[in-house]
C-alpha atoms as a PDB file:
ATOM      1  CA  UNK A   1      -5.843  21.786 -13.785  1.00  0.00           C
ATOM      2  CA  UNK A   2      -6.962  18.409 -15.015  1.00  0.00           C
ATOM      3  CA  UNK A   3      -6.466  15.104 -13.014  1.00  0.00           C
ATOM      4  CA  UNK A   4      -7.049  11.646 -13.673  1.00  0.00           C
ATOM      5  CA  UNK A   5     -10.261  11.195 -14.271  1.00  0.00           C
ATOM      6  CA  UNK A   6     -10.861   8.957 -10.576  1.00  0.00           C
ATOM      7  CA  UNK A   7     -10.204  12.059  -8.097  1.00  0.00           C
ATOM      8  CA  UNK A   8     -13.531  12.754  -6.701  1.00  0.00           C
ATOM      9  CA  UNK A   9     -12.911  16.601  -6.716  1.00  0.00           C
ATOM     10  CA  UNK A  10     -15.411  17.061  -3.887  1.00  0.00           C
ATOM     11  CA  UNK A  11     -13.229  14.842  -1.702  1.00  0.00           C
ATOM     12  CA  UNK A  12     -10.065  17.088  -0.582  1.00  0.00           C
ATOM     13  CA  UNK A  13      -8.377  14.027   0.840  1.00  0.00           C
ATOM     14  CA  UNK A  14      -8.412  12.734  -2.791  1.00  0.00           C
ATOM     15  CA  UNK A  15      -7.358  15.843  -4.562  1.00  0.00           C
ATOM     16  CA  UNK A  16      -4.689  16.008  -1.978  1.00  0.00           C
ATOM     17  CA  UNK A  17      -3.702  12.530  -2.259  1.00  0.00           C
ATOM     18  CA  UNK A  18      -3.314  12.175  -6.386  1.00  0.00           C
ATOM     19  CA  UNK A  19      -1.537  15.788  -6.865  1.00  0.00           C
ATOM     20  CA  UNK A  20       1.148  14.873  -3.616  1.00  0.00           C
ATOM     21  CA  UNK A  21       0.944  11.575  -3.221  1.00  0.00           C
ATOM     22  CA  UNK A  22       0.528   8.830  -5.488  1.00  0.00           C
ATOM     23  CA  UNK A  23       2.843   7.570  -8.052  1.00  0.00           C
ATOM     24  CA  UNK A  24       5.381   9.312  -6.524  1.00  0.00           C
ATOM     25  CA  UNK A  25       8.283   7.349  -6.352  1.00  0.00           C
ATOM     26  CA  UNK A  26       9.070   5.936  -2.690  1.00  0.00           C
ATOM     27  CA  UNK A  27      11.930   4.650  -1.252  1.00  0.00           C
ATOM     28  CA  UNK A  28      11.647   4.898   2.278  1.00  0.00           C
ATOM     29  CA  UNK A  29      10.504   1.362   4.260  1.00  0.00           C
ATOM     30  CA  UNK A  30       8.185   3.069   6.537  1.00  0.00           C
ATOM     31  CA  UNK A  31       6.247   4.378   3.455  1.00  0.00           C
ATOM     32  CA  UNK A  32       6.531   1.670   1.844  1.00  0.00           C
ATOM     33  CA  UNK A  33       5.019  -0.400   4.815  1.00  0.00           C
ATOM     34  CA  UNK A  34       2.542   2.191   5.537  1.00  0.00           C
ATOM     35  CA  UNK A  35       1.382   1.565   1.885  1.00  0.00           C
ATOM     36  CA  UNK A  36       1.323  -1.796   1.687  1.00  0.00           C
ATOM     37  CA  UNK A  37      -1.082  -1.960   4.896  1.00  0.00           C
ATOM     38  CA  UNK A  38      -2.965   0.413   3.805  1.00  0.00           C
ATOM     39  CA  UNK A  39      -3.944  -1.141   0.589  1.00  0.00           C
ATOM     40  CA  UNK A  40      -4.140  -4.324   2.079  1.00  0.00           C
ATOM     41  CA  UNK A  41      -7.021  -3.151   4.193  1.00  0.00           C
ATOM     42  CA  UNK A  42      -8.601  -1.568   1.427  1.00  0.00           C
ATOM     43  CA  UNK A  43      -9.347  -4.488  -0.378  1.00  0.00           C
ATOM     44  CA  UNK A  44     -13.382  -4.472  -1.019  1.00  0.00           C
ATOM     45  CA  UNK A  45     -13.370  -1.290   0.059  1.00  0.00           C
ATOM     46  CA  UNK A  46     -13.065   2.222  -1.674  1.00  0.00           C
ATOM     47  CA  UNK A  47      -9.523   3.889  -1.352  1.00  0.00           C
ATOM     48  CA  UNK A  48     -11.555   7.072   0.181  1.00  0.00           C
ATOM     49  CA  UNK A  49     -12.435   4.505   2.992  1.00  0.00           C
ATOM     50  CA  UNK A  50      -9.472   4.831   3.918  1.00  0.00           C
ATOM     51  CA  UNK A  51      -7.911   7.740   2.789  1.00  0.00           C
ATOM     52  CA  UNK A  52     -10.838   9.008   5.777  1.00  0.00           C
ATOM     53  CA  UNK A  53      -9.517   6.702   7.755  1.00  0.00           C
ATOM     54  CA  UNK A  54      -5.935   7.038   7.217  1.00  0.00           C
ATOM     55  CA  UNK A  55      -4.715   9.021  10.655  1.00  0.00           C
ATOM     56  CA  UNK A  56      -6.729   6.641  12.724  1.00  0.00           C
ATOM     57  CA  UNK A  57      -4.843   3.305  11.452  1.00  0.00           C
ATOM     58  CA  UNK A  58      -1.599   5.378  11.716  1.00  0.00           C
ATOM     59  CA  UNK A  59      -3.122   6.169  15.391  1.00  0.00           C
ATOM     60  CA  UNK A  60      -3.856   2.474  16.106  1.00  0.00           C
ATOM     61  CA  UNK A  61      -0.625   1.009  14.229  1.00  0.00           C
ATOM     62  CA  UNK A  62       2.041   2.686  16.105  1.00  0.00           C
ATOM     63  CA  UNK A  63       2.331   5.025  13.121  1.00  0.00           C
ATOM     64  CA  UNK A  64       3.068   1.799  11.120  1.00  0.00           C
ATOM     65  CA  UNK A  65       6.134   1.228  12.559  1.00  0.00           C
ATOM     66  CA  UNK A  66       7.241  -2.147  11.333  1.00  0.00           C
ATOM     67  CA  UNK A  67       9.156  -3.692  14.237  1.00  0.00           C
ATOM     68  CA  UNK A  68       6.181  -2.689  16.673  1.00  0.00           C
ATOM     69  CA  UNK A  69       3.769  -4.210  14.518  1.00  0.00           C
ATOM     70  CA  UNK A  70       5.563  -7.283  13.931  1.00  0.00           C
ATOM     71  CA  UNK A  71       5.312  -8.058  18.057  1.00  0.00           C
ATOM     72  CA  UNK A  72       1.318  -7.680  18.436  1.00  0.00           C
ATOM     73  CA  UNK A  73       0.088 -10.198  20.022  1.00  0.00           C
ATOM     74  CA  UNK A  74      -3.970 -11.463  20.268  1.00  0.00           C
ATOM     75  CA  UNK A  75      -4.470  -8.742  22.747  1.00  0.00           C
ATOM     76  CA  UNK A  76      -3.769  -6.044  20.760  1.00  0.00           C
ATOM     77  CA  UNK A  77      -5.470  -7.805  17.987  1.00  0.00           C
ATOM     78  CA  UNK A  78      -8.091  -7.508  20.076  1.00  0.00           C
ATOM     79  CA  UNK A  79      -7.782  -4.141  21.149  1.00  0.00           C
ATOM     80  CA  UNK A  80      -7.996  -3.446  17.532  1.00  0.00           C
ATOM     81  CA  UNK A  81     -10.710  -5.191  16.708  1.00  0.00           C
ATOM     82  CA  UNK A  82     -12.546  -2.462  19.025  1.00  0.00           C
ATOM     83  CA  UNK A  83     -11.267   0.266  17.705  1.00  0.00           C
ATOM     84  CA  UNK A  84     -14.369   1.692  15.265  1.00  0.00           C
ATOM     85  CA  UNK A  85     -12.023   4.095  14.209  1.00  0.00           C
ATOM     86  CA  UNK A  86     -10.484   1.960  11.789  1.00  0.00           C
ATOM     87  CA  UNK A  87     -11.240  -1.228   9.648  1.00  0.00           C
ATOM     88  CA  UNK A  88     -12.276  -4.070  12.048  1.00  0.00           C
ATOM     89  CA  UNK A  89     -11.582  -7.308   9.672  1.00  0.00           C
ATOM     90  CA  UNK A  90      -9.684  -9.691  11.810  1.00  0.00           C
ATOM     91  CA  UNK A  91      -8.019 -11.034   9.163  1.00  0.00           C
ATOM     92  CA  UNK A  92      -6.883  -7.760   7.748  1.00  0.00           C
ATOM     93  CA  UNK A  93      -5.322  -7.315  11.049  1.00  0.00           C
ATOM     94  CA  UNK A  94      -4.195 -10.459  11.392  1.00  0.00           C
ATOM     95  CA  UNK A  95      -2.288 -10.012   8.089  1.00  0.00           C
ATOM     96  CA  UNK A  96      -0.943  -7.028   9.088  1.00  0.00           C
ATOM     97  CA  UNK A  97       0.716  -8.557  12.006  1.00  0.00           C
ATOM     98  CA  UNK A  98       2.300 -11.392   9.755  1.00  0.00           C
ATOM     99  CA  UNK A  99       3.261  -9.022   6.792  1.00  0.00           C
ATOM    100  CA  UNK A 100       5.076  -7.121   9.402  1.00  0.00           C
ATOM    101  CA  UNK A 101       7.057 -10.429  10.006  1.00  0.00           C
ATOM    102  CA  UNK A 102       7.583 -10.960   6.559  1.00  0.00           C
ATOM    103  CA  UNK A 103       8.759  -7.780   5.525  1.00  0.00           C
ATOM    104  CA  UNK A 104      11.278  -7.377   8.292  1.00  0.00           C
ATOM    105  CA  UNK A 105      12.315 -10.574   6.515  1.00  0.00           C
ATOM    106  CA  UNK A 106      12.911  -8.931   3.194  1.00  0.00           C
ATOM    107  CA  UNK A 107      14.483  -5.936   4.621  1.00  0.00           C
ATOM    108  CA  UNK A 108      17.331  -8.595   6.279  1.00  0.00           C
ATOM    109  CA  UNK A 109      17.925 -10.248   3.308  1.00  0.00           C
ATOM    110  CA  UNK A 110      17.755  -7.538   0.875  1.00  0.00           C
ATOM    111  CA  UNK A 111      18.905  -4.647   3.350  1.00  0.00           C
ATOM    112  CA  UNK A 112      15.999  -2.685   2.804  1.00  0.00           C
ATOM    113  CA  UNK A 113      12.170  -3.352   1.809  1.00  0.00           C
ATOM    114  CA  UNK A 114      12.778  -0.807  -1.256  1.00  0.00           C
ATOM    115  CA  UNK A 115      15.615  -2.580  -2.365  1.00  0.00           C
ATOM    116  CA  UNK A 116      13.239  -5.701  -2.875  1.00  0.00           C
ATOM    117  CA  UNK A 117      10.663  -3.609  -4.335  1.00  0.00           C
ATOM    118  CA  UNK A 118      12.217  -1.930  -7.101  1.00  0.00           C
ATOM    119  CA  UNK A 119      14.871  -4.623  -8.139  1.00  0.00           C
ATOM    120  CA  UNK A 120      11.175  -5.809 -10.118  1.00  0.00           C
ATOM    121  CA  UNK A 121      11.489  -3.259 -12.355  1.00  0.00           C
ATOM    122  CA  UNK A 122      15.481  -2.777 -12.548  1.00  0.00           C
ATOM    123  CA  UNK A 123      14.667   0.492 -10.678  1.00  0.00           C
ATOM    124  CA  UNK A 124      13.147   1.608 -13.118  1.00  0.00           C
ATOM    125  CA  UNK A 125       9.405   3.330 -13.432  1.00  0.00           C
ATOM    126  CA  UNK A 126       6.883   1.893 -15.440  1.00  0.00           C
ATOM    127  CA  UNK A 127       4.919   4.698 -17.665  1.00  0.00           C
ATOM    128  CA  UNK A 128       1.563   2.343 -17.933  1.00  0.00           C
ATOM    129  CA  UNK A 129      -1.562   4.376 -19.017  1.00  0.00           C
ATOM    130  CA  UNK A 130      -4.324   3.951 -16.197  1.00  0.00           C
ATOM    131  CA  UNK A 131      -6.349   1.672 -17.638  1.00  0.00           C
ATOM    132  CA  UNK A 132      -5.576  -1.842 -16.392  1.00  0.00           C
ATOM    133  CA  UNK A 133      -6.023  -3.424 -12.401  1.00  0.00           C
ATOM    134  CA  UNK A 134      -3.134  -5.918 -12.648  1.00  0.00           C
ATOM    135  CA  UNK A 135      -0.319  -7.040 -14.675  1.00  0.00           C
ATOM    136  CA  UNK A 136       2.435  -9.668 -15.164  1.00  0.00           C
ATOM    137  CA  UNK A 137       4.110  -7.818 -12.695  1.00  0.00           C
ATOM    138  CA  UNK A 138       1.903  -7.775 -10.333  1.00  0.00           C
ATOM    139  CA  UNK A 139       1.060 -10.990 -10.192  1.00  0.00           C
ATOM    140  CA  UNK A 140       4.580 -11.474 -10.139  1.00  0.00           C
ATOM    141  CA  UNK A 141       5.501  -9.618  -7.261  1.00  0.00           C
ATOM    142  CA  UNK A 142       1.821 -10.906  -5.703  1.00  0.00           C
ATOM    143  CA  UNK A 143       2.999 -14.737  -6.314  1.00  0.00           C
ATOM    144  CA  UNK A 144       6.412 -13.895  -4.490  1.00  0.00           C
ATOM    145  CA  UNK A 145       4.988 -12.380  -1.484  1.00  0.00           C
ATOM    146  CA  UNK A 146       2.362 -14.581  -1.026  1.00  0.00           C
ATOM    147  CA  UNK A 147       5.512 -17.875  -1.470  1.00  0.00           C
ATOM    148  CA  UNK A 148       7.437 -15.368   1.326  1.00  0.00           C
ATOM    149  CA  UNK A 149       4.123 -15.977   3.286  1.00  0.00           C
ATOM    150  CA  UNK A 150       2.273 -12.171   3.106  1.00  0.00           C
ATOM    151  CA  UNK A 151      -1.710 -12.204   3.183  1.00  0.00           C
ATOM    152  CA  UNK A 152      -3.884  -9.655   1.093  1.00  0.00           C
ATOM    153  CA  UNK A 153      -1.340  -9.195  -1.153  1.00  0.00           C
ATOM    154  CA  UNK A 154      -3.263 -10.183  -4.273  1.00  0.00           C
ATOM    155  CA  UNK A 155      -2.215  -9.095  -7.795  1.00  0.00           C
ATOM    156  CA  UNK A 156      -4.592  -6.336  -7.645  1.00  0.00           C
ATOM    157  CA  UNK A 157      -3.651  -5.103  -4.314  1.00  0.00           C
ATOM    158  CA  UNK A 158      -0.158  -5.133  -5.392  1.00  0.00           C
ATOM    159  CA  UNK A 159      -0.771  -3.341  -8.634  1.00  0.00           C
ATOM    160  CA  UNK A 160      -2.362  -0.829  -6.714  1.00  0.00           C
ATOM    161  CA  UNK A 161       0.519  -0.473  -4.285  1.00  0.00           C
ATOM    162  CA  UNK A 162       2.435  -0.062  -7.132  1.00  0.00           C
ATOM    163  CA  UNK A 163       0.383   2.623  -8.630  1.00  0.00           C
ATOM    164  CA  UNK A 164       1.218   4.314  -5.410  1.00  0.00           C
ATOM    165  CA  UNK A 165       4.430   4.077  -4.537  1.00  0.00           C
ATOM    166  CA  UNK A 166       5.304   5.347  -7.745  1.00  0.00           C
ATOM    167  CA  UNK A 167       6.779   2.039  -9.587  1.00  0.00           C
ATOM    168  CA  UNK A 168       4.151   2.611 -12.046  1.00  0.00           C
ATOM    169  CA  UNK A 169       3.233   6.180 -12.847  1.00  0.00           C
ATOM    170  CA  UNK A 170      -0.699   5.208 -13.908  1.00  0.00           C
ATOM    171  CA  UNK A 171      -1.821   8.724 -14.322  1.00  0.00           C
ATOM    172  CA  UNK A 172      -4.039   9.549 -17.421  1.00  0.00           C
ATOM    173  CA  UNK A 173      -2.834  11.427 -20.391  1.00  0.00           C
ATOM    174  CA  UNK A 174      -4.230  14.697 -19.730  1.00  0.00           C
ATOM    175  CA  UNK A 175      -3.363  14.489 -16.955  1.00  0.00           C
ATOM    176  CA  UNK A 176      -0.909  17.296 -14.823  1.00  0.00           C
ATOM    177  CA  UNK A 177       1.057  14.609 -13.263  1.00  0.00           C
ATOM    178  CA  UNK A 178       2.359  12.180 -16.140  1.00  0.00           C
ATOM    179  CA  UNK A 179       5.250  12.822 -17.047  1.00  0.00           C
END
């Protein structure tokens, strides 16, 4: 079975990841927050980094519940900061605090986080061909969340959040998954 030509097929977590996972279409706000948190955190780091790491954040982040996340205060930024388990960037965690903030925001005044999302693209998915990092969209989408006040949400970030929530199926030609 070929893949796209990034899965490290000595890496289960990847294989399991690409064939299951990403550019599968999400809709759900919990995935979609658990996404954007996670790439967030990834940024100058390899996606295995935290694929690895990936039960551990959901461990430390109140399984990325939203509304919890939104309410941590410097103690628990703290807390975090300890925790080896995970990706100790004060920043990153600080941002995940205040994204948490802001996407509650979007959910209230667009009823849901995925309604935000997709009204991008008309709800439509983007067939792109894996070869670029960003893209007007993205740095679209990037410019607006920054304006709505989200950190680590750079065009590349988002473009790679978009690769995997499915808004742009990315996968190779060749590959099992493009459709």
């Amino acid at each position: 079975m070929k893949r796209c030509s990034w899965v490290d097929l000595s890496e289960p977590e990847y294989i399991q990841y690409h064939d299951c996972e990403w550019g599968v279409p999400v809709y759900d706000d919990g995935k979609l927050f658990e996404m954007l948190l996670l790439e967030s955190f990834q940024a100058g780091l390899s996606w295995l980094t935290i694929l690895k790491r990936r039960r551990e954040f959901a461990k430390a982040f109140d399984n990325f519940d939203v509304k919890k996340v939104s309410k941590y205060d410097e103690n628990k930024i703290n807390e975090l900061m300890k925790n080896d388990k995970i990706i100790r960037h004060r920043l990153k965690i600080q941002a995940a605090v205040s994204n948490a903030k802001v996407f509650l925001q979007i959910q209230k005044e667009w009823g849901s986080f995925s309604n935000y999302l997709w009204h991008w693209m008309d709800n439509q998915i983007i067939q792109g061909n894996g070869t670029l990092v960003r893209s007007e969209l993205s740095d679209r989408v990037s410019a607006d969340l920054r304006k709505k006040g989200m950190k680590f949400v750079g065009s590349v970030i988002i473009y790679s959040f978009l690769q995997a929530v499915g808004i742009i199926n990315d996968h190779q030609q060749g590959c099992f998954k493009k459709e």
